[in-house]
PDB file of N, CA and C in Angstrom:
ATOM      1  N   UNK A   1      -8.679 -18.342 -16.728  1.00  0.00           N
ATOM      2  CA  UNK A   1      -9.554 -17.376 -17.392  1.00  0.00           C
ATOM      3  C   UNK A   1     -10.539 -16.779 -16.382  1.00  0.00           C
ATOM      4  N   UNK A   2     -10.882 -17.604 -15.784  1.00  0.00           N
ATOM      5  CA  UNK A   2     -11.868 -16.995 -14.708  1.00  0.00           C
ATOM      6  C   UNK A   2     -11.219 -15.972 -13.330  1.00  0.00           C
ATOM      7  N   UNK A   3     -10.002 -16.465 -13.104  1.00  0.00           N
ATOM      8  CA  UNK A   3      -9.314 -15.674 -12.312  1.00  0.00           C
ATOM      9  C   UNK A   3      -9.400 -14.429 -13.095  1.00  0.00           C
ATOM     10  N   UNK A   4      -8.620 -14.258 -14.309  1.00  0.00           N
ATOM     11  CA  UNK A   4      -8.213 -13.021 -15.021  1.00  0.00           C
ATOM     12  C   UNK A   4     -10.138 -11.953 -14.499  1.00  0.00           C
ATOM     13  N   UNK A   5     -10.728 -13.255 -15.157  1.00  0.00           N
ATOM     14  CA  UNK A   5     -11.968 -11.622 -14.586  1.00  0.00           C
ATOM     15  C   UNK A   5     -12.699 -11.239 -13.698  1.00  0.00           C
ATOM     16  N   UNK A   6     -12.160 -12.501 -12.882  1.00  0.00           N
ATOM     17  CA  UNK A   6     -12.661 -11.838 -11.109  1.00  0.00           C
ATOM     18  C   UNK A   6     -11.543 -10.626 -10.749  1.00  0.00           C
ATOM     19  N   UNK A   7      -9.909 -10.840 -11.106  1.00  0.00           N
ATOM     20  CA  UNK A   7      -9.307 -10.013 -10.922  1.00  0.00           C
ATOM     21  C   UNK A   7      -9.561  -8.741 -11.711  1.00  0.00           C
ATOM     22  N   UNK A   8     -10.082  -8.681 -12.457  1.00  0.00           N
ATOM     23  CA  UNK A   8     -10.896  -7.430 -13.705  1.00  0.00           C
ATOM     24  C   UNK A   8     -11.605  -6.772 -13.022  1.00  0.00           C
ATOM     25  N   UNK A   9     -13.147  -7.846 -12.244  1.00  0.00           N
ATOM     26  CA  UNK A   9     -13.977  -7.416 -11.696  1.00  0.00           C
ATOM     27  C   UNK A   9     -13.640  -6.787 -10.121  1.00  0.00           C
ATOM     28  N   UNK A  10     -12.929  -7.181  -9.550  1.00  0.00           N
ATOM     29  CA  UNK A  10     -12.142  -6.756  -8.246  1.00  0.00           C
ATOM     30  C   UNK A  10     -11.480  -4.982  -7.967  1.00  0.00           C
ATOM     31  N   UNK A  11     -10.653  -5.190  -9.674  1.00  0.00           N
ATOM     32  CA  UNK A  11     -10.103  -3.730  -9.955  1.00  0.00           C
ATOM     33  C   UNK A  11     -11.253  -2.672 -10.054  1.00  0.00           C
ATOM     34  N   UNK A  12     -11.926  -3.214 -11.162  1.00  0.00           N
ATOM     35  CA  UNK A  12     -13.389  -2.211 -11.523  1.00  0.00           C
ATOM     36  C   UNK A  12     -13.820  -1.596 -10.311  1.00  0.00           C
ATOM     37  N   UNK A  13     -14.423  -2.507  -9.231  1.00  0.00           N
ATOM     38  CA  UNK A  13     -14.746  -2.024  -8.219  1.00  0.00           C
ATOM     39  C   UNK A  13     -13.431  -1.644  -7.192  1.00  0.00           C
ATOM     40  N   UNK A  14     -12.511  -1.548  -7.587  1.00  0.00           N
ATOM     41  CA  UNK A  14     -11.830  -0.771  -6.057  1.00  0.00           C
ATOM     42  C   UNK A  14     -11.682   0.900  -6.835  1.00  0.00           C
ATOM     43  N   UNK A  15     -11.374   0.818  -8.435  1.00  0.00           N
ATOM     44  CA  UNK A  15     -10.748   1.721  -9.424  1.00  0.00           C
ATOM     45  C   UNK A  15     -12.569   2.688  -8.593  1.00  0.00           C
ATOM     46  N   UNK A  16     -13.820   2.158  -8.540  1.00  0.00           N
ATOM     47  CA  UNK A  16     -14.858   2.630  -8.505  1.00  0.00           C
ATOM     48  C   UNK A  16     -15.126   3.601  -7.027  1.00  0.00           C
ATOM     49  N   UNK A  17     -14.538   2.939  -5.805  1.00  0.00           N
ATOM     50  CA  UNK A  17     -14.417   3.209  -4.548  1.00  0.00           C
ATOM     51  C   UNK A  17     -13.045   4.382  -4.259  1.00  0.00           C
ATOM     52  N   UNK A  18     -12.126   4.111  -4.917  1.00  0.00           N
ATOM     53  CA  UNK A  18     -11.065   4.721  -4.944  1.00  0.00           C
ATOM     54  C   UNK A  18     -11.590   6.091  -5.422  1.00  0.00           C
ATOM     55  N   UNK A  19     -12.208   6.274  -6.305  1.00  0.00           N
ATOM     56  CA  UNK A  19     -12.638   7.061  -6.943  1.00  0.00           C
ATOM     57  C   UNK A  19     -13.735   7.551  -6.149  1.00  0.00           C
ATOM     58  N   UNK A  20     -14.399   7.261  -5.513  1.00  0.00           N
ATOM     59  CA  UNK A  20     -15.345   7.690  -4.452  1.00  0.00           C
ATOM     60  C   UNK A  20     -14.902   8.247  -3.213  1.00  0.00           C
ATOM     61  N   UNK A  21     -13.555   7.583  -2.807  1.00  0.00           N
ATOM     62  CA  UNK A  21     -13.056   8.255  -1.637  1.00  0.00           C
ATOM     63  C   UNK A  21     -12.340   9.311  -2.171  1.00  0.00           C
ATOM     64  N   UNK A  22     -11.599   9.673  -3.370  1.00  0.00           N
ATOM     65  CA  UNK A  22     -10.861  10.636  -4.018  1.00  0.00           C
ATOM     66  C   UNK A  22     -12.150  12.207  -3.794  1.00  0.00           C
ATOM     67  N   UNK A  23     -13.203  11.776  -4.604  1.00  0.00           N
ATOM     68  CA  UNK A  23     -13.991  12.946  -4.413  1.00  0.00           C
ATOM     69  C   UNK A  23     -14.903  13.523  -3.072  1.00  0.00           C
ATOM     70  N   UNK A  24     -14.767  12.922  -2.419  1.00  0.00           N
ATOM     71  CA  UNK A  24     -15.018  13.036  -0.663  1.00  0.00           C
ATOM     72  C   UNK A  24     -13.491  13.484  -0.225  1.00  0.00           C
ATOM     73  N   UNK A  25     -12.671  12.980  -0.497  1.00  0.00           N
ATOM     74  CA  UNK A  25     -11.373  13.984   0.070  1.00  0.00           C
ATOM     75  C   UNK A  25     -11.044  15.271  -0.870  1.00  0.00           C
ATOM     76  N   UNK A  26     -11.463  15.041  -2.036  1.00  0.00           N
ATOM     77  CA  UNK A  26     -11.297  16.384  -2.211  1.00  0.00           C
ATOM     78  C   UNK A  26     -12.528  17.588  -1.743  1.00  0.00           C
ATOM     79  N   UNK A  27     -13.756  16.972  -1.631  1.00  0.00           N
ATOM     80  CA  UNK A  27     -14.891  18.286  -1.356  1.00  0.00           C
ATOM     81  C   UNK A  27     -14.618  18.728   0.527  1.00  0.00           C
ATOM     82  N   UNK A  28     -13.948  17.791   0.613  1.00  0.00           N
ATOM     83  CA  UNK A  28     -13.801  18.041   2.736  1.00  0.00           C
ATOM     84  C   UNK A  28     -12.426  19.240   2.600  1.00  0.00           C
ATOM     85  N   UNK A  29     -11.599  18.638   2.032  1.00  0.00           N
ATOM     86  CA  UNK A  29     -10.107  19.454   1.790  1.00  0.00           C
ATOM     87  C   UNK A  29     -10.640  20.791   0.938  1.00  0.00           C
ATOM     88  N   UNK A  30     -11.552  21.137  -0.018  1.00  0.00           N
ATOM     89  CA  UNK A  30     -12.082  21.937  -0.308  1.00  0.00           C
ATOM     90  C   UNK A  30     -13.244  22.777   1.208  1.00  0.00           C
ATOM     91  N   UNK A  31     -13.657  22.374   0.912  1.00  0.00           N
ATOM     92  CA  UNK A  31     -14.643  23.069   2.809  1.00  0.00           C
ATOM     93  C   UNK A  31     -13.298  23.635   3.661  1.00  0.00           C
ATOM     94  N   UNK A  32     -12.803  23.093   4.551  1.00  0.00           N
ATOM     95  CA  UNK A  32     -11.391  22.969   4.610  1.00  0.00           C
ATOM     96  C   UNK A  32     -10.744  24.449   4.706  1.00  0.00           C
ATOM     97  N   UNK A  33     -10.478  24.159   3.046  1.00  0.00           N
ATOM     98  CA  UNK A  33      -9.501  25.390   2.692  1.00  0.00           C
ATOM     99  C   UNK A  33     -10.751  26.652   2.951  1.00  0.00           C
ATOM    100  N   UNK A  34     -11.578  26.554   2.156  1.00  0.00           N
ATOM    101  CA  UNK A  34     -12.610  27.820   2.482  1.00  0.00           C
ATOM    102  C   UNK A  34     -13.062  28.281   4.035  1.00  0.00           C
ATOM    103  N   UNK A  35     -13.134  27.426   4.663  1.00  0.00           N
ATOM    104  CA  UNK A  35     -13.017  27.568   6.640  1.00  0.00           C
ATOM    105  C   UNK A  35     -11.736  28.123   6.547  1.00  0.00           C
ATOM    106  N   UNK A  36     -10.688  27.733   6.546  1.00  0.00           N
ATOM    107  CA  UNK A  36      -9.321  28.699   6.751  1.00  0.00           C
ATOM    108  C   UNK A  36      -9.321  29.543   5.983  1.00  0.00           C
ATOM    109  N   UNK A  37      -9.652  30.373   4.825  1.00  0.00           N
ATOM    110  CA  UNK A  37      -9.383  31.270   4.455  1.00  0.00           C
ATOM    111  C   UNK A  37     -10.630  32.022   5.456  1.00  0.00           C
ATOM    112  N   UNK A  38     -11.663  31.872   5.569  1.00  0.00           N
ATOM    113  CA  UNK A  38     -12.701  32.395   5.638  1.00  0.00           C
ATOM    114  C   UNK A  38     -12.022  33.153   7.249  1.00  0.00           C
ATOM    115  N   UNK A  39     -11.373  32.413   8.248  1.00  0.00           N
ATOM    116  CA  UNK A  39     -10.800  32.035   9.476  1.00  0.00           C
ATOM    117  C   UNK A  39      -9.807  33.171   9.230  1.00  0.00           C
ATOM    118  N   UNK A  40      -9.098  33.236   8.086  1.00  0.00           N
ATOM    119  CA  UNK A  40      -7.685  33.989   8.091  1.00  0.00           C
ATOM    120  C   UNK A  40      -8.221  35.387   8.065  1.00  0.00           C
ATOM    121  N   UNK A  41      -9.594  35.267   7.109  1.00  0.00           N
ATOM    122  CA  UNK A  41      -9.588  36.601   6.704  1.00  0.00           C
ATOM    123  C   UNK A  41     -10.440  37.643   8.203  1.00  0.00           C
ATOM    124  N   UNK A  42     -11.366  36.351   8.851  1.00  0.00           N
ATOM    125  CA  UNK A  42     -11.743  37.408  10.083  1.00  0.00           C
ATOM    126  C   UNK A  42     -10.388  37.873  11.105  1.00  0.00           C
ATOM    127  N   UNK A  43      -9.460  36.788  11.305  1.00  0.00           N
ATOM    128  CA  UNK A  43      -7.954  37.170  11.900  1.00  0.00           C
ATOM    129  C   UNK A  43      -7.611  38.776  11.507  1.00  0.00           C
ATOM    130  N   UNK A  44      -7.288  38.771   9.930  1.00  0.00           N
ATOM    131  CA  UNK A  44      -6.617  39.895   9.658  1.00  0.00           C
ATOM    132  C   UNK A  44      -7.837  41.376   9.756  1.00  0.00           C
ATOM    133  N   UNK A  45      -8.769  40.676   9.462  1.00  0.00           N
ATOM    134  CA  UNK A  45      -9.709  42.294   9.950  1.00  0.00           C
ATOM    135  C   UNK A  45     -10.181  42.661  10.922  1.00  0.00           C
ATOM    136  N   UNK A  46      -9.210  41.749  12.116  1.00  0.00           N
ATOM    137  CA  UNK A  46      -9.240  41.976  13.413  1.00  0.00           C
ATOM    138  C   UNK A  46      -7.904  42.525  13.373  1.00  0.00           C
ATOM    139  N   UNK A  47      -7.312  42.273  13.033  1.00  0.00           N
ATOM    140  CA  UNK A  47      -5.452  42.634  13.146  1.00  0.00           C
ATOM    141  C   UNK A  47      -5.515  44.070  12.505  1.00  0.00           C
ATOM    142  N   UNK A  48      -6.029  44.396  11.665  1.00  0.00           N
ATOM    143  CA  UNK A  48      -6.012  45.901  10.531  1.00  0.00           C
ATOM    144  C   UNK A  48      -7.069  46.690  11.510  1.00  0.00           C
ATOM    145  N   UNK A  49      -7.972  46.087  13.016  1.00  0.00           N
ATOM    146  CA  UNK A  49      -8.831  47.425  13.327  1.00  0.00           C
ATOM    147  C   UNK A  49      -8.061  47.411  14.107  1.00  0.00           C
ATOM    148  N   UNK A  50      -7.196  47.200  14.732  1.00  0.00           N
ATOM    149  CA  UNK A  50      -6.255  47.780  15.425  1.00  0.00           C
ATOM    150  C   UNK A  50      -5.528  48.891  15.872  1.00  0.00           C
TER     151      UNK A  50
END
């Protein structure tokens, strides 16, 4: 019985961290994408004064 809720308590906290690294990879991969678009778009309005 006591195993069952250290293993409970173990999940809680990784389900908690997991979940913490999930939203840090998504706001970096978000930054990210907005640097490359931001990147693409000075490219092409260098490419169009051409």
């Amino acid at each position: 019985m006591l195993n069952a809720r250290r293993w409970r308590l173990l999940f809680s906290q990784n389900r908690l961290y997991f979940w913490t690294i999930s939203g840090v990879a998504i706001v970096v991969a978000n930054e990210k994408l907005h640097l490359s678009i931001a990147i693409y778009k000075i490219v092409d309005r260098r490419g169009s004064d051409k």
